[in-house]
N, C-alpha and C. Protein backbone atom coordinates (compact mmCIF):
# COMPACT_ATOMS: atom_id res chain seq x y z
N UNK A 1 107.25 72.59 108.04
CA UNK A 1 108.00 73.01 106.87
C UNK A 1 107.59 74.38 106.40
N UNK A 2 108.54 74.63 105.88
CA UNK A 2 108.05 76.36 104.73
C UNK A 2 106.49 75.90 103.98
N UNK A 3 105.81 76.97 104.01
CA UNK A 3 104.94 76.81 102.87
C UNK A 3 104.79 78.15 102.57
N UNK A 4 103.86 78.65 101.34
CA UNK A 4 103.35 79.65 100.73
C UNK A 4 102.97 80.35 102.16
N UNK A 5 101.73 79.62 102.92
CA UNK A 5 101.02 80.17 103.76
C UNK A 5 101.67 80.84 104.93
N UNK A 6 102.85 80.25 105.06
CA UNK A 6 103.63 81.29 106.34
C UNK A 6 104.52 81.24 105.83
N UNK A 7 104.31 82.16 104.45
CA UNK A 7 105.72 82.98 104.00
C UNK A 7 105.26 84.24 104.11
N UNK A 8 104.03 84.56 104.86
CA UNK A 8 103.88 85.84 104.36
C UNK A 8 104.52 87.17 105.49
N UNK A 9 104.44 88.17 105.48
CA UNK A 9 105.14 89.18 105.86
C UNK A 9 104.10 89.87 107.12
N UNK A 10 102.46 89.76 106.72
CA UNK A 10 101.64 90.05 107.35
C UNK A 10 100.37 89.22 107.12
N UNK A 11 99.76 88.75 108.04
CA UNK A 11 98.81 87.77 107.61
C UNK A 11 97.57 87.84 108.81
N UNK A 12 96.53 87.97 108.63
CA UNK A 12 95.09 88.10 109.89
C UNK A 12 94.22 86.91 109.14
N UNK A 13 93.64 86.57 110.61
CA UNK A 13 92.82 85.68 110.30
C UNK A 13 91.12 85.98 111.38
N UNK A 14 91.71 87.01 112.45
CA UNK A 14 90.25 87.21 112.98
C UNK A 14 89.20 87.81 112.05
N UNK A 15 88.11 87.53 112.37
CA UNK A 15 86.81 88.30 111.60
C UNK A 15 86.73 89.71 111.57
N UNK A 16 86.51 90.38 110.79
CA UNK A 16 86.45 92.07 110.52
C UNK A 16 87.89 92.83 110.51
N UNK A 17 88.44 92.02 110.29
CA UNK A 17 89.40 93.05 110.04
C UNK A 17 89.59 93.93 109.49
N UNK A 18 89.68 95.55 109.48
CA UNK A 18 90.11 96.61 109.05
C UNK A 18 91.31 97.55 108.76
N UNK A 19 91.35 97.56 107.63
CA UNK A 19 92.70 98.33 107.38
C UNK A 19 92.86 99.79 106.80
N UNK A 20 93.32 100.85 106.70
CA UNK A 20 93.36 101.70 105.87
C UNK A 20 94.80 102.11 106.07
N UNK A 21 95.21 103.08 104.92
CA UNK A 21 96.59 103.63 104.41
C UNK A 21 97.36 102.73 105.04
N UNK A 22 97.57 101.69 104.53
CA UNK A 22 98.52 100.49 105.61
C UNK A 22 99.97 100.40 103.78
N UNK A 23 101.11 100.53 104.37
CA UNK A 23 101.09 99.38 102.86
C UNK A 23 102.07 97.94 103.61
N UNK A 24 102.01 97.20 103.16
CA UNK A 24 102.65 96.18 103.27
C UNK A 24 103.50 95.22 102.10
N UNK A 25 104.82 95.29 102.54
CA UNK A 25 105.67 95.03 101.68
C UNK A 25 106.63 93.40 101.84
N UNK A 26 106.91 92.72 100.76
CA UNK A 26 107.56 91.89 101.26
C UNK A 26 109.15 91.96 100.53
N UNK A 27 109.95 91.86 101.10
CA UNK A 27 111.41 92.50 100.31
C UNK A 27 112.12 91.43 100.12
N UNK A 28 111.40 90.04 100.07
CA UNK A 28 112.64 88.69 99.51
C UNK A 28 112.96 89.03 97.88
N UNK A 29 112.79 89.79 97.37
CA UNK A 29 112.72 90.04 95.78
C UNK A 29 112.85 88.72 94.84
N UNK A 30 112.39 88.76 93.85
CA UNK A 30 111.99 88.05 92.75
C UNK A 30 112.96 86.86 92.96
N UNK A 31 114.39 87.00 93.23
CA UNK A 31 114.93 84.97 92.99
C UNK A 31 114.49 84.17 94.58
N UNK A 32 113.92 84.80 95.20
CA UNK A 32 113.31 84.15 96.53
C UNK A 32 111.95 83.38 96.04
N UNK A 33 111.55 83.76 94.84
CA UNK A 33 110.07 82.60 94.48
C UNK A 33 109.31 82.99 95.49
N UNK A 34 108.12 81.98 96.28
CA UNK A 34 106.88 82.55 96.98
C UNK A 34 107.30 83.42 98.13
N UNK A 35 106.88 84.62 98.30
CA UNK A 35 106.69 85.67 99.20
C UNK A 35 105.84 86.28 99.35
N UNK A 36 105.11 85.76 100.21
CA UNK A 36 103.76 86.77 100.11
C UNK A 36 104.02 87.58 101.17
N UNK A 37 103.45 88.90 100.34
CA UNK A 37 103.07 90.30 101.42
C UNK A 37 102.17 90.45 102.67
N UNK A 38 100.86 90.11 101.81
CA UNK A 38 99.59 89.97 102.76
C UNK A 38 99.26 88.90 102.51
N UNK A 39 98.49 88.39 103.63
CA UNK A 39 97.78 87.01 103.95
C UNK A 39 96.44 86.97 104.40
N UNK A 40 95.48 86.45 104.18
CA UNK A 40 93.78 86.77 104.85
C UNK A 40 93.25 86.24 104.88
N UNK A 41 92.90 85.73 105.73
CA UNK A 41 91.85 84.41 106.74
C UNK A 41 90.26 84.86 106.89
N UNK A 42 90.35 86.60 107.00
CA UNK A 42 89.85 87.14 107.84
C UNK A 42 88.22 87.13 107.00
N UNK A 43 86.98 86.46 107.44
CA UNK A 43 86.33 86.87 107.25
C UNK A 43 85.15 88.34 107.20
N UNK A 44 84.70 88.88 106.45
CA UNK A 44 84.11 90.49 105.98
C UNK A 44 85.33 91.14 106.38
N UNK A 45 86.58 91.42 106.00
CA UNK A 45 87.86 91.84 105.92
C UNK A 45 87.82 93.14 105.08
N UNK A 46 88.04 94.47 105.29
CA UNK A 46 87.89 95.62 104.40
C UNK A 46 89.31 96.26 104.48
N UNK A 47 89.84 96.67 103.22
CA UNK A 47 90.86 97.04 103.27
C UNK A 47 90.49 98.39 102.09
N UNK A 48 90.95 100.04 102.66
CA UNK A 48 90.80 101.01 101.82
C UNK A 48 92.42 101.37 101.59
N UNK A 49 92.80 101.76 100.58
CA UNK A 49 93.68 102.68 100.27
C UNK A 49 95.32 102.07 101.12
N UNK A 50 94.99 100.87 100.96
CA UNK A 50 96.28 100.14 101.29
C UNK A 50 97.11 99.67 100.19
N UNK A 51 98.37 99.89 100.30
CA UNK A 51 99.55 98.84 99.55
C UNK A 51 99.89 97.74 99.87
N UNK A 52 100.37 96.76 98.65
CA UNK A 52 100.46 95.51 98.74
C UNK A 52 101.60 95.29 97.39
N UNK A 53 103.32 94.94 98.06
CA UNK A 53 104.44 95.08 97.13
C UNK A 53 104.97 94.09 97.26
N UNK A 54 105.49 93.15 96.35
CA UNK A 54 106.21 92.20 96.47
C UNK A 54 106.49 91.54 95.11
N UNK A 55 106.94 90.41 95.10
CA UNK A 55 107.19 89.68 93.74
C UNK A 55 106.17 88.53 93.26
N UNK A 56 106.55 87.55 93.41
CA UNK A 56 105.64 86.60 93.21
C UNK A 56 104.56 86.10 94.76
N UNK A 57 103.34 85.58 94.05
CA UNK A 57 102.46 85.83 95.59
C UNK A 57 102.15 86.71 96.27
N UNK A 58 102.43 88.18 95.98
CA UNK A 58 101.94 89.34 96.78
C UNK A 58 101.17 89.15 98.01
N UNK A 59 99.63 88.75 97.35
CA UNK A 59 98.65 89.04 98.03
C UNK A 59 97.94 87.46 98.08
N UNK A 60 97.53 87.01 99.28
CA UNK A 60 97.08 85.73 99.59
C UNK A 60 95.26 85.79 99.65
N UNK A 61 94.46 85.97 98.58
CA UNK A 61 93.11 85.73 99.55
C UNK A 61 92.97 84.83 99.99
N UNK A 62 93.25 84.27 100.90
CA UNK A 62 93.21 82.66 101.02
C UNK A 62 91.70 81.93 101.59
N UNK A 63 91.15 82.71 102.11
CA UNK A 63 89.48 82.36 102.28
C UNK A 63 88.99 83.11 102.93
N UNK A 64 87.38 82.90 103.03
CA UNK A 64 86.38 84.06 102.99
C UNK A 64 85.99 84.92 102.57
N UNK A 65 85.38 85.79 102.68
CA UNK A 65 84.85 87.14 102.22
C UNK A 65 85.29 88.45 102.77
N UNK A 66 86.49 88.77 101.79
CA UNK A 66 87.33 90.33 101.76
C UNK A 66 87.02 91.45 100.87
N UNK A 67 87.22 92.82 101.21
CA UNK A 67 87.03 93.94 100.05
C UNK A 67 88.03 94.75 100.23
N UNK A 68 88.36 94.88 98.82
CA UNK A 68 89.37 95.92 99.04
C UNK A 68 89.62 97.23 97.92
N UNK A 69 89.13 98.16 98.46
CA UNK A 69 88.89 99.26 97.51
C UNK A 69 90.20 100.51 97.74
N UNK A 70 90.45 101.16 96.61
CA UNK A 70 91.50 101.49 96.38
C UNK A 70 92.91 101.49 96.62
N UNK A 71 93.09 100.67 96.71
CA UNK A 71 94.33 99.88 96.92
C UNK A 71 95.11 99.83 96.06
N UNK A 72 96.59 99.35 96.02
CA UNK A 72 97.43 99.25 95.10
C UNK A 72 97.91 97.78 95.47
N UNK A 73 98.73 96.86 94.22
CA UNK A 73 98.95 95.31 94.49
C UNK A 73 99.78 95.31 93.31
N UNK A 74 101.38 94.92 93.84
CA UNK A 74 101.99 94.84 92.94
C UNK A 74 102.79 93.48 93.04
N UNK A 75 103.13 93.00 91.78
CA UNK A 75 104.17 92.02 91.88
C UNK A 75 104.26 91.26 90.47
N UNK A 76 105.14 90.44 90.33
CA UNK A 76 105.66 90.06 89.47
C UNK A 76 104.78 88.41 88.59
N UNK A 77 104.69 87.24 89.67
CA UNK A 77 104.05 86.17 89.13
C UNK A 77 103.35 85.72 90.19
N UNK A 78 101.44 85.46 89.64
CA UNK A 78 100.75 84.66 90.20
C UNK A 78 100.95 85.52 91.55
N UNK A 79 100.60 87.27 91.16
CA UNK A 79 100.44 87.82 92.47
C UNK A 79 99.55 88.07 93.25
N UNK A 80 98.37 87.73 92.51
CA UNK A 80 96.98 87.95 93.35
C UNK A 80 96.50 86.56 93.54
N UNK A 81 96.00 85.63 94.56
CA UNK A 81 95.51 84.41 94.25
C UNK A 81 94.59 83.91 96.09
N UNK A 82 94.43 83.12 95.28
CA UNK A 82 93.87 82.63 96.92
C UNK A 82 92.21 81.67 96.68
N UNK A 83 91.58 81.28 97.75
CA UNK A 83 90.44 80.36 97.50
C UNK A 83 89.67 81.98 98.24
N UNK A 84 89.44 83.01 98.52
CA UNK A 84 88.69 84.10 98.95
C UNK A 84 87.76 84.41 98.57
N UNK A 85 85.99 84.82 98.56
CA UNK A 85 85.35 85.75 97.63
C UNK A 85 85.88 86.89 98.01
N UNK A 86 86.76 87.89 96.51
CA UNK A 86 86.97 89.06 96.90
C UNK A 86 86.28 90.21 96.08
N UNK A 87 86.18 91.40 96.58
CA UNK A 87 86.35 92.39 95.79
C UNK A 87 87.02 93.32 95.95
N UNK A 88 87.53 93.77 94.41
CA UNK A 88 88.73 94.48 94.22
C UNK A 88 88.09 96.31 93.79
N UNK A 89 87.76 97.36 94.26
CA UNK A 89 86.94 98.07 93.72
C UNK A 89 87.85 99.42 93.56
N UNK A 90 88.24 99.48 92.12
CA UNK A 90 88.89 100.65 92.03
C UNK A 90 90.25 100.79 92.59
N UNK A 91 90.81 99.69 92.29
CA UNK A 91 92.46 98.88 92.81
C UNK A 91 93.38 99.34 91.31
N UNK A 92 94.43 99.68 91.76
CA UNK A 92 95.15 99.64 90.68
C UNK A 92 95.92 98.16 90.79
N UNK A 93 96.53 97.33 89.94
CA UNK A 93 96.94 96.16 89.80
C UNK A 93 98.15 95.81 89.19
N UNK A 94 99.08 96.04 89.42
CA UNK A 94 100.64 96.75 88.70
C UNK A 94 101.42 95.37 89.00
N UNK A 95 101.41 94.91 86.68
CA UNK A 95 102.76 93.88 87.08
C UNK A 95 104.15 94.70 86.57
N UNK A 96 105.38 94.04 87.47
CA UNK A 96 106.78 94.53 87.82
C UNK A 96 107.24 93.39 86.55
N UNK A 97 108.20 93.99 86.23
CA UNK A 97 109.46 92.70 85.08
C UNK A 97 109.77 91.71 86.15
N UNK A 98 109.95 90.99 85.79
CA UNK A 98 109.89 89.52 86.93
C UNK A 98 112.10 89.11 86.04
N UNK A 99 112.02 88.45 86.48
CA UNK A 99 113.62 87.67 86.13
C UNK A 99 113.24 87.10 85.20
N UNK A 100 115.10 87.32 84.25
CA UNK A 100 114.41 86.47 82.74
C UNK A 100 114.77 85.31 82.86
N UNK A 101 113.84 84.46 81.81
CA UNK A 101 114.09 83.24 81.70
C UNK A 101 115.43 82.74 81.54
């Protein structure tokens, strides 16, 4: 079935993964509900100066130990989440108007 976890647009799960100037976008826009952008499995996972756009669910930490320093992460509801230890260092964190009630 659909879930959160493979809704996403881009998703790693090997160890060390590295990213820089990446951005990653997910374009179901806001009446699509969960869409996640990025997804991350990846244990010691470093991400510099990457984007992360979408609506609700953006960004998945979903486990292990990730960092991600200057980065951008945008979206609308419950866009950052996950079971991950992360750090966020010098991230900008941008919420979008979501659909009205």
């Amino acid at each position: 079935g659909w879930t959160t976890y493979r809704s996403a647009t881009f998703g790693v799960s090997g160890a060390g993964f590295i990213a820089r100037d990446l951005t990653i976008q997910n374009t179901a826009g806001p009446e699509k509900h969960q869409a996640v952008a990025f997804r991350s499995d990846s244990d010691l996972s470093a991400l510099y100066r990457c984007a992360f756009r979408g609506h609700q669910d953006t960004l998945y930490a979903h486990s292990s130990r990730q960092f991600y320093r200057e980065c951008t992460i945008t979206g609308t509801v419950d866009f950052m989440f996950g079971d991950a230890v992360a750090v966020f260092q010098n991230c900008q964190i941008q919420a979008r108007k979501g659909l009205p009630n």
